[in-house]
C-alpha atoms as a PDB file:
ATOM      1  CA  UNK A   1     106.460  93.954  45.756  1.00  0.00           C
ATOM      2  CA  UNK A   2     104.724  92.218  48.622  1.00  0.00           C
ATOM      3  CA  UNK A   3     103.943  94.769  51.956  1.00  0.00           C
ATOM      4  CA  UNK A   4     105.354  93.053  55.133  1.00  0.00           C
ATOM      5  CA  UNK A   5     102.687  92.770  57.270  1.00  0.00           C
ATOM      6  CA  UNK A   6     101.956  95.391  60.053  1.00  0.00           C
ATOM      7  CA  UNK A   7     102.851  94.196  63.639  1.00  0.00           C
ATOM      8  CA  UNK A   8      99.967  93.495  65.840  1.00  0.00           C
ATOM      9  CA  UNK A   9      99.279  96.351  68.161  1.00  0.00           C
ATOM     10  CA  UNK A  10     100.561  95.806  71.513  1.00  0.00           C
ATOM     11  CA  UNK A  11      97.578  96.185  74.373  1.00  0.00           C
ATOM     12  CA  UNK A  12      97.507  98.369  76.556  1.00  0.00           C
ATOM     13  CA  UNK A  13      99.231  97.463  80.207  1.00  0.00           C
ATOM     14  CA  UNK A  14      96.861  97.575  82.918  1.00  0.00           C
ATOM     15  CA  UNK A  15      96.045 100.805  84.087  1.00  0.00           C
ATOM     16  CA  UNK A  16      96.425  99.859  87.949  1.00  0.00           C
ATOM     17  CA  UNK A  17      98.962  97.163  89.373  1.00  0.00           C
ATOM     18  CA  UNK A  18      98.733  95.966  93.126  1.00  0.00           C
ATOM     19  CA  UNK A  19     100.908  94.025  94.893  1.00  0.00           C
ATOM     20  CA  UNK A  20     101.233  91.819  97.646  1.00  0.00           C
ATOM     21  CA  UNK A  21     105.163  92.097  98.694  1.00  0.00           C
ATOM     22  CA  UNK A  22     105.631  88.492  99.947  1.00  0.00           C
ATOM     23  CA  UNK A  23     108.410  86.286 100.672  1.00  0.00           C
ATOM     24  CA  UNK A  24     111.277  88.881 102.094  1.00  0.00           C
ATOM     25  CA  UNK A  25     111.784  86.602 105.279  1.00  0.00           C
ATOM     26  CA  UNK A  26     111.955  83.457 103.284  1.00  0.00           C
ATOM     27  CA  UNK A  27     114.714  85.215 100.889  1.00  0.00           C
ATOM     28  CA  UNK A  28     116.463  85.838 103.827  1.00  0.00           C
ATOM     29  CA  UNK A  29     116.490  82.757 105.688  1.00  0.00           C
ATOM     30  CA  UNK A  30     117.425  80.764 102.560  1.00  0.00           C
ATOM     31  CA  UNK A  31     120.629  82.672 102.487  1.00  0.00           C
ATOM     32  CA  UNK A  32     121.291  82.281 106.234  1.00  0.00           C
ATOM     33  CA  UNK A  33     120.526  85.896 106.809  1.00  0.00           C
ATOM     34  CA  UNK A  34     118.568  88.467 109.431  1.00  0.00           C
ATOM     35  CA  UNK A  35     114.917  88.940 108.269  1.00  0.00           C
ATOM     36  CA  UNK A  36     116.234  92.322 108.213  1.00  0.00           C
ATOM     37  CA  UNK A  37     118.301  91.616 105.312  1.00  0.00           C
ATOM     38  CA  UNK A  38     115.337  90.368 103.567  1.00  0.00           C
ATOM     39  CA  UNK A  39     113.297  93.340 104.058  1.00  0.00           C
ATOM     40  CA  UNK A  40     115.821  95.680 103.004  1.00  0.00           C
ATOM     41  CA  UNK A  41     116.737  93.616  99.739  1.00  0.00           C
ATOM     42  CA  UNK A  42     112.675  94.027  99.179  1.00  0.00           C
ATOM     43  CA  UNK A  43     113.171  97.619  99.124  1.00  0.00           C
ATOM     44  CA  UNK A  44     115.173  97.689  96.409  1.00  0.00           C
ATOM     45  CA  UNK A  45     112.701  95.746  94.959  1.00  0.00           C
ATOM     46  CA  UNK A  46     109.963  98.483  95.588  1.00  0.00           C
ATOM     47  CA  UNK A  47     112.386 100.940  93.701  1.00  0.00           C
ATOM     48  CA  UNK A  48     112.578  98.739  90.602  1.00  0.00           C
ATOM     49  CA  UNK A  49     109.459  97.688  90.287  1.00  0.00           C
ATOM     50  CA  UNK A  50     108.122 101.391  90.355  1.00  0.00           C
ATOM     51  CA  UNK A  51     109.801 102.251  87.860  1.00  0.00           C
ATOM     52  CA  UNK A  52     109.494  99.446  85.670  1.00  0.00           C
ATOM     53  CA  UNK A  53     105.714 100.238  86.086  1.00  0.00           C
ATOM     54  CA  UNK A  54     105.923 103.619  84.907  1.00  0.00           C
ATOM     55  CA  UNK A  55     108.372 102.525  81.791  1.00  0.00           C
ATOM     56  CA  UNK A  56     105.946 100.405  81.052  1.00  0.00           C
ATOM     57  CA  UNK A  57     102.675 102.715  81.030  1.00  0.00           C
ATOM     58  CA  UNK A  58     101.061 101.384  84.503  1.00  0.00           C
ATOM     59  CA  UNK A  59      99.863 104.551  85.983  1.00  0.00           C
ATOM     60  CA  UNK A  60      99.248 103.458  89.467  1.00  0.00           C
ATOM     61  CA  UNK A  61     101.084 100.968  91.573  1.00  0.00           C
ATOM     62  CA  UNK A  62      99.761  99.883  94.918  1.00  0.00           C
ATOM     63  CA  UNK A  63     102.347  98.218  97.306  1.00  0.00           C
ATOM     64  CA  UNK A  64     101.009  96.244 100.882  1.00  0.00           C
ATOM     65  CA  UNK A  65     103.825  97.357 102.817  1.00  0.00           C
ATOM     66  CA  UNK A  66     102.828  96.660 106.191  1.00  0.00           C
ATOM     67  CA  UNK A  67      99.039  95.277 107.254  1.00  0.00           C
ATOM     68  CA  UNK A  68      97.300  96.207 110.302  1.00  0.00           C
ATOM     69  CA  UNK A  69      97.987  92.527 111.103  1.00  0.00           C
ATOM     70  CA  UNK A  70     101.599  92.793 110.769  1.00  0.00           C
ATOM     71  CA  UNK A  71     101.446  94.189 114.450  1.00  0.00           C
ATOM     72  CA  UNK A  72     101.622  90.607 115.588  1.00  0.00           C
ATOM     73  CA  UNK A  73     105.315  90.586 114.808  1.00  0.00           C
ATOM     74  CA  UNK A  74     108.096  90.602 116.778  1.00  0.00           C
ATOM     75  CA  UNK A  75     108.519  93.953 117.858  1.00  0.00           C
ATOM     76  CA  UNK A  76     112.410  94.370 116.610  1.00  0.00           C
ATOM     77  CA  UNK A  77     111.267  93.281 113.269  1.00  0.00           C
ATOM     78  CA  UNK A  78     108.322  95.669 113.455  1.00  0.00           C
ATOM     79  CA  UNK A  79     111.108  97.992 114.001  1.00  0.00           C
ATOM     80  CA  UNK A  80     113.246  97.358 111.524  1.00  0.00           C
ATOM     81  CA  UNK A  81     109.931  97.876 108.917  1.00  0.00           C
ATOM     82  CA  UNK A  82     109.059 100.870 110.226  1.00  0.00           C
ATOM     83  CA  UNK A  83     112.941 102.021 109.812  1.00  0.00           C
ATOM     84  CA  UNK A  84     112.908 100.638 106.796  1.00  0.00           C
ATOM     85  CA  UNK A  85     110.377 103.268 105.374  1.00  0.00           C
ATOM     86  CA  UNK A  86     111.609 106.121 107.247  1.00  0.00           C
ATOM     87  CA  UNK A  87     114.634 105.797 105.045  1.00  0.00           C
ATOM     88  CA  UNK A  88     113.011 105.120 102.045  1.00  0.00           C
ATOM     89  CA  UNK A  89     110.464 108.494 102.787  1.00  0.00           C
ATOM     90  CA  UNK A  90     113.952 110.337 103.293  1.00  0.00           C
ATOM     91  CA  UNK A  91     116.183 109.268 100.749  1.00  0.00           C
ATOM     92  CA  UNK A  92     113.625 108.469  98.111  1.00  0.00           C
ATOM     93  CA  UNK A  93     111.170 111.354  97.868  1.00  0.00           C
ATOM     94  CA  UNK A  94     113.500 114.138  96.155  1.00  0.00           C
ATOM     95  CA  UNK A  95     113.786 111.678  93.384  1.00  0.00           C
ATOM     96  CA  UNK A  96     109.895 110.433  93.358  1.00  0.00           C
ATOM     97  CA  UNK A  97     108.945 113.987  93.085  1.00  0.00           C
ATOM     98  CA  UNK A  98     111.474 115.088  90.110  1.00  0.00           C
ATOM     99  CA  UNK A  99     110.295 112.003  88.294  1.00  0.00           C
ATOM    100  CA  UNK A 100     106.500 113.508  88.830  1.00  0.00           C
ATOM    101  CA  UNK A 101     105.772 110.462  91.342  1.00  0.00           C
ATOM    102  CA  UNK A 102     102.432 111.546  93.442  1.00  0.00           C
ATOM    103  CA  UNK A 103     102.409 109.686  96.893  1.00  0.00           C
ATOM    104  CA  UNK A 104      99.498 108.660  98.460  1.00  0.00           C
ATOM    105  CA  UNK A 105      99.342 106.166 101.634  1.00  0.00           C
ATOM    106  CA  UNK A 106      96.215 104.238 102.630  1.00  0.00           C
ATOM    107  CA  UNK A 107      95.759 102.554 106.174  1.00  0.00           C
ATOM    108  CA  UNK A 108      94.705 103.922 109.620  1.00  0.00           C
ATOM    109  CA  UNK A 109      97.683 106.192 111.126  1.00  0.00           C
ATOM    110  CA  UNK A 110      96.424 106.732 114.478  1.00  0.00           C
ATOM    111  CA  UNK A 111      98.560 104.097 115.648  1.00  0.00           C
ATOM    112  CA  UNK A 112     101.296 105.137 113.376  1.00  0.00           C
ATOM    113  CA  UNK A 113     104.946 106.886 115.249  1.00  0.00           C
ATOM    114  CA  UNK A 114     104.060 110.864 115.326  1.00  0.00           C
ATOM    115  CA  UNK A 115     107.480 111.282 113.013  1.00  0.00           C
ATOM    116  CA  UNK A 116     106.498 108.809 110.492  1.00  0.00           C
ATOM    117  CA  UNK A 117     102.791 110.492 110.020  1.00  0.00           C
ATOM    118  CA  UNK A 118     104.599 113.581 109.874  1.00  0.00           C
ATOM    119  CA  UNK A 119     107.382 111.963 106.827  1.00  0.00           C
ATOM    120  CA  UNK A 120     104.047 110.518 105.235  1.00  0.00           C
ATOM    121  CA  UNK A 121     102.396 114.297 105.085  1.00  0.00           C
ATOM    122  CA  UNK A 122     104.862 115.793 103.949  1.00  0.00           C
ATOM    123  CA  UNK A 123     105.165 113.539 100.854  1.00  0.00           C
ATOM    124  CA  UNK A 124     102.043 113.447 100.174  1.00  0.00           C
ATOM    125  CA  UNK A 125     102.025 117.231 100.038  1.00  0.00           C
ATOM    126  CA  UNK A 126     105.340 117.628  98.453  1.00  0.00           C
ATOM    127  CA  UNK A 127     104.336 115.160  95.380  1.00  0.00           C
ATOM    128  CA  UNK A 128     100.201 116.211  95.481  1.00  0.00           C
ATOM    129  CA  UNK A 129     100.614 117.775  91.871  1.00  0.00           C
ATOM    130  CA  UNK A 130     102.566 115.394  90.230  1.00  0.00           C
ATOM    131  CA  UNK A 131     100.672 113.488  87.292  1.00  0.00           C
ATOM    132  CA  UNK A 132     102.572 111.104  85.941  1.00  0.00           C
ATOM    133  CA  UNK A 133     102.706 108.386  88.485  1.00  0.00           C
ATOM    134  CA  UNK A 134     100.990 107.910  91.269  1.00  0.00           C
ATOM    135  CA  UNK A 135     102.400 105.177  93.738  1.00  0.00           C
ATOM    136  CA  UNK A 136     100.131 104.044  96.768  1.00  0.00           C
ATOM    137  CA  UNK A 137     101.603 102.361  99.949  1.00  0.00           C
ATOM    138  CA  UNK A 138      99.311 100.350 102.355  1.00  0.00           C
ATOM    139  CA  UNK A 139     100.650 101.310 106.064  1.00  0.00           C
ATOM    140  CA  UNK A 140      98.644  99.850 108.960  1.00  0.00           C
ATOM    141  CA  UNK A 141      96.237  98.758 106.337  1.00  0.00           C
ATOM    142  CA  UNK A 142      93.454  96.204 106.393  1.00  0.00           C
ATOM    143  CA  UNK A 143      90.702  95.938 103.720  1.00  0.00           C
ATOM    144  CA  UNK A 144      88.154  94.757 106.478  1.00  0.00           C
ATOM    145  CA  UNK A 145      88.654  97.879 108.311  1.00  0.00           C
ATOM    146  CA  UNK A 146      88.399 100.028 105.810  1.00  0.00           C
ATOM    147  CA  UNK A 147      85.133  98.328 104.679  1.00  0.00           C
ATOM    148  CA  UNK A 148      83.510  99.384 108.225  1.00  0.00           C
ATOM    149  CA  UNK A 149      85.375 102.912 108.366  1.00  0.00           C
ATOM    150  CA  UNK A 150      83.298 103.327 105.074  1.00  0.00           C
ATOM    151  CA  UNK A 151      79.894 101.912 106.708  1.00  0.00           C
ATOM    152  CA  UNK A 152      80.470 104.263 109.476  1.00  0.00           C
ATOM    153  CA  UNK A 153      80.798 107.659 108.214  1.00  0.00           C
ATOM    154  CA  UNK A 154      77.900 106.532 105.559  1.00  0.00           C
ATOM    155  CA  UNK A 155      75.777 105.472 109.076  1.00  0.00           C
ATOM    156  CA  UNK A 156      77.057 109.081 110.356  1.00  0.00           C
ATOM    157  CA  UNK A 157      76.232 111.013 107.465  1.00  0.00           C
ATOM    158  CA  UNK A 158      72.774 109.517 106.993  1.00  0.00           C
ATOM    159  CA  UNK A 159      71.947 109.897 110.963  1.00  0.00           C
ATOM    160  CA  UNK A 160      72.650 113.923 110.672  1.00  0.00           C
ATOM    161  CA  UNK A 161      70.293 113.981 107.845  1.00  0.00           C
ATOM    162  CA  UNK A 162      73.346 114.745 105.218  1.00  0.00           C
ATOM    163  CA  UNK A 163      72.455 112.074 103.129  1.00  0.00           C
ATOM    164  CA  UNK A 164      69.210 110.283 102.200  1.00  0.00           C
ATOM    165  CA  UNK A 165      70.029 106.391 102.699  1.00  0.00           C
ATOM    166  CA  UNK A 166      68.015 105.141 100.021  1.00  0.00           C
ATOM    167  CA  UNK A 167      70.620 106.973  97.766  1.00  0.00           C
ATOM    168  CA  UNK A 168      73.400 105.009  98.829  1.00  0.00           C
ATOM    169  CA  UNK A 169      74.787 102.496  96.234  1.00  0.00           C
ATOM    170  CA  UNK A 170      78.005 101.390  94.866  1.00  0.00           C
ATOM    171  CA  UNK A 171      79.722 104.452  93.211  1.00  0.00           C
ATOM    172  CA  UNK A 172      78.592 106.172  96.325  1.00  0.00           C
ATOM    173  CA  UNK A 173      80.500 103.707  98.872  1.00  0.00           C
ATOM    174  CA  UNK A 174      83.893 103.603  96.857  1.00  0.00           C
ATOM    175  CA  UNK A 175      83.959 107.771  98.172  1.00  0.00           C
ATOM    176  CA  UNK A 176      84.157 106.771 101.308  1.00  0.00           C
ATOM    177  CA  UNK A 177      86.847 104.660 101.067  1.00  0.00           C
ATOM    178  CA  UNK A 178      90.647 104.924 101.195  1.00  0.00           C
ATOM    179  CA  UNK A 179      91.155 104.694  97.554  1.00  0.00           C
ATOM    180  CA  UNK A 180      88.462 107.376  96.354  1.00  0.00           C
ATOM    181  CA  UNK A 181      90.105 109.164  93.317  1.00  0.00           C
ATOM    182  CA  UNK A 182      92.295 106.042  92.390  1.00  0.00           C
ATOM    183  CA  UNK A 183      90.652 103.668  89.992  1.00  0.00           C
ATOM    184  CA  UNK A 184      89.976  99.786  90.698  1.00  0.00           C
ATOM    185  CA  UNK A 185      93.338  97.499  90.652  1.00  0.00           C
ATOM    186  CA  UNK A 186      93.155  95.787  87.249  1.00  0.00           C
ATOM    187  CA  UNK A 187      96.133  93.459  88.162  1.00  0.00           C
ATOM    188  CA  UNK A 188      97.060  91.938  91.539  1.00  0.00           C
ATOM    189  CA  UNK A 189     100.233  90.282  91.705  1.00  0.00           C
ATOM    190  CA  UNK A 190     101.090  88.469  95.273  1.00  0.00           C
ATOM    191  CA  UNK A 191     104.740  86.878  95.574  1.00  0.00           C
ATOM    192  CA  UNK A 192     106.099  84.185  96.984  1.00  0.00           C
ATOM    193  CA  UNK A 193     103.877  81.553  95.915  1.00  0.00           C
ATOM    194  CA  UNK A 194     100.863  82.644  98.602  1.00  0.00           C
ATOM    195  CA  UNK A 195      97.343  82.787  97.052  1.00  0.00           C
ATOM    196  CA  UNK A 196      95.237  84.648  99.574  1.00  0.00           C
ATOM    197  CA  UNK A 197      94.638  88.275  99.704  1.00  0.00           C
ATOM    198  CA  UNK A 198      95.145  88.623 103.277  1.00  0.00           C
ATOM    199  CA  UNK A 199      93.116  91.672 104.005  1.00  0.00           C
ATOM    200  CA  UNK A 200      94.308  93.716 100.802  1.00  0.00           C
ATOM    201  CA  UNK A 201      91.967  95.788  98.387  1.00  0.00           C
ATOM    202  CA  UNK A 202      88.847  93.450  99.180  1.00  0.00           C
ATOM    203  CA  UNK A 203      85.949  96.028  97.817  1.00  0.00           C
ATOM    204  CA  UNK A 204      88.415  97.127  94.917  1.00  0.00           C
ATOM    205  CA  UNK A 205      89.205  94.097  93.711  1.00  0.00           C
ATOM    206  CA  UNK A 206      85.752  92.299  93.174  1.00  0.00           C
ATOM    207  CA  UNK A 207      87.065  92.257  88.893  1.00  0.00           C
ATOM    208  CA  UNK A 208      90.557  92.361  89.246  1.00  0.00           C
ATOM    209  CA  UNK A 209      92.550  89.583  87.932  1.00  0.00           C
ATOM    210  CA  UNK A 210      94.916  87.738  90.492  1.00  0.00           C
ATOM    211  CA  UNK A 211      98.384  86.309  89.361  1.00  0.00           C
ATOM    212  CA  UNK A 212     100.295  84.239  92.143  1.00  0.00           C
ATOM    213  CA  UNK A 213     104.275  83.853  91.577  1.00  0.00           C
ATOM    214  CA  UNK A 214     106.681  81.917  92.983  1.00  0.00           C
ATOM    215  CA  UNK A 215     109.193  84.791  93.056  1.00  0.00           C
ATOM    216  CA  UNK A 216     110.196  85.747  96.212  1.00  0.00           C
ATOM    217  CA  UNK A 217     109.861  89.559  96.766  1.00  0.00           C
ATOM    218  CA  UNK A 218     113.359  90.791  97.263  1.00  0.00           C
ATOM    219  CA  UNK A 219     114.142  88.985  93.219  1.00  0.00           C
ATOM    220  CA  UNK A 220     111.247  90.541  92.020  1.00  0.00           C
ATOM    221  CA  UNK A 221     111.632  92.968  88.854  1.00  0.00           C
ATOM    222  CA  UNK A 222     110.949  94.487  85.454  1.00  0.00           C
ATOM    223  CA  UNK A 223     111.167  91.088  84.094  1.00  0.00           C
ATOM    224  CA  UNK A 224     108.826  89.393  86.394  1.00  0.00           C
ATOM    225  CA  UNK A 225     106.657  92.220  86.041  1.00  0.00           C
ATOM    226  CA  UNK A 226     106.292  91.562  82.322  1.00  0.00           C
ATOM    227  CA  UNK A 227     105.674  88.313  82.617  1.00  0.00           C
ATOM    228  CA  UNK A 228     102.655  89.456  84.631  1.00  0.00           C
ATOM    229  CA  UNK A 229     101.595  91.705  82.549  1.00  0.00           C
ATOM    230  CA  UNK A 230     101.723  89.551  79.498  1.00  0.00           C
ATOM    231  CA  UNK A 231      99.866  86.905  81.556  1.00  0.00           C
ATOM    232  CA  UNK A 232      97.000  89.914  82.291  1.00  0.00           C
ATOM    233  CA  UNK A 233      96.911  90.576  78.530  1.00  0.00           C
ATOM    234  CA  UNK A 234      95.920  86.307  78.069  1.00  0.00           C
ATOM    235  CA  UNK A 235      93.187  86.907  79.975  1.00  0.00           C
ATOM    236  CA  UNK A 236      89.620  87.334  78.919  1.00  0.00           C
ATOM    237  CA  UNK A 237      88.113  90.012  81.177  1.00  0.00           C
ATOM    238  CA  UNK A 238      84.076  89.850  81.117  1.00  0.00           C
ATOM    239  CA  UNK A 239      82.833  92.087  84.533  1.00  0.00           C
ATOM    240  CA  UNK A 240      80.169  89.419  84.897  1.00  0.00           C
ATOM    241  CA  UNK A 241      79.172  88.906  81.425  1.00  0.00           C
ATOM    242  CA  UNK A 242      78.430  85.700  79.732  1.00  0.00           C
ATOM    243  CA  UNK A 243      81.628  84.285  78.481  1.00  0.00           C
ATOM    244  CA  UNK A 244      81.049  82.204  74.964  1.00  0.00           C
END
């Protein structure tokens, strides 16, 4: 009797997703609503796509939720963003933390509302031992920024004598930054059809591979997500080696 043949292994998803959460105001407007509406249909979008990550193995998701650009906004939509993840920190970080959800939020918060740095402490502290998941949220974030914040405290910690310049290099950098702890995106997806990283993960994503979409952000899901993933998995990824 002939064997059927074994199925071909299926890779392994990429270890760290990123995404650029583009097009809420456009999903809006096409349906004659508030930009409001928009944003809060891309919250639900947030929810679904986290967990569609950790169904399917990603073990860190990193969401640009609101750039240290995004201050050029109106102010009632800046507002409405800002309310818009005080509700989410309230009503969604019981459940985060049962499912073993670690939060961990990147970006400046010195300009941030004293209640919302409070919310975003208290997560982080709350969901600090969980393993399974770790979600990141860019707030007031700008890759630029963080790039200098970096250079500073390097400049400061070489100037008291802490730290011998010529033994600054690469490895050394990335523990300065925002991200130490959290490996390199391997995926960045941005929605909406953009292609530009607009400030995002500039240092961390000098090998990551960058998939554009036409989805809109609020109809984003698990099966977009797959497709982006299975797109990731055609790729040939070489870190700077000679391709054949």
């Amino acid at each position: 009797m002939l064997q059927q043949p074994l199925a071909a292994a299926k890779p392994p998803p990429p270890v760290h997703v990123a995404i650029i959460m583009d097009g809420n105001g456009r999903w809006a407007k096409a349906r004659g609503l508030p930009r409001v509406a928009g944003h809060r249909a891309g919250a639900d979008a947030v929810r679904r796509t986290l967990y569609a990550c950790r169904d399917l193995g990603v073990r860190y998701l990193t969401l640009y939720a609101f750039s240290s650009e995004n201050w050029k906004r109106p102010p009632t939509e800046v507002e409405d963003l800002f309310g818009l993840l005080r509700l989410y920190l309230r009503r969604e970080l019981a459940e985060l933390h049962a499912n073993g959800v670690r939060l961990r939020v990147i970006g400046e918060r010195s300009r941030l509302a004293p209640d919302v740095v409070a919310l975003i402490t208290d997560a982080e502290k709350m969901t600090a031992g969980n393993t399974r998941f770790t979600l990141i949220i860019a707030i007031n974030y700008g890759g630029q920024a963080e790039i200098v914040a970096a250079a500073r405290r390097l400049a400061e910690e070489a100037k008291s004598g802490r730290l011998d310049p010529a033994a600054i290099d690469e490895a050394m950098f990335e523990r300065f930054l925002d991200t130490h702890e959290i490996p390199n995106p391997d995926l960045l997806i941005r929605t909406s059809g953009e292609q530009r990283l607009s400030n995002f993960l500039l240092w961390q994503s000098a090998y990551t591979e960058f998939l554009f979409t036409p989805t809109l952000w609020p109809d984003f899901g698990r099966e977009a997500l797959e497709e982006a993933i299975d797109e990731f998995h055609r790729r040939e990824r070489r870190f700077g080696a000679a391709g054949e």
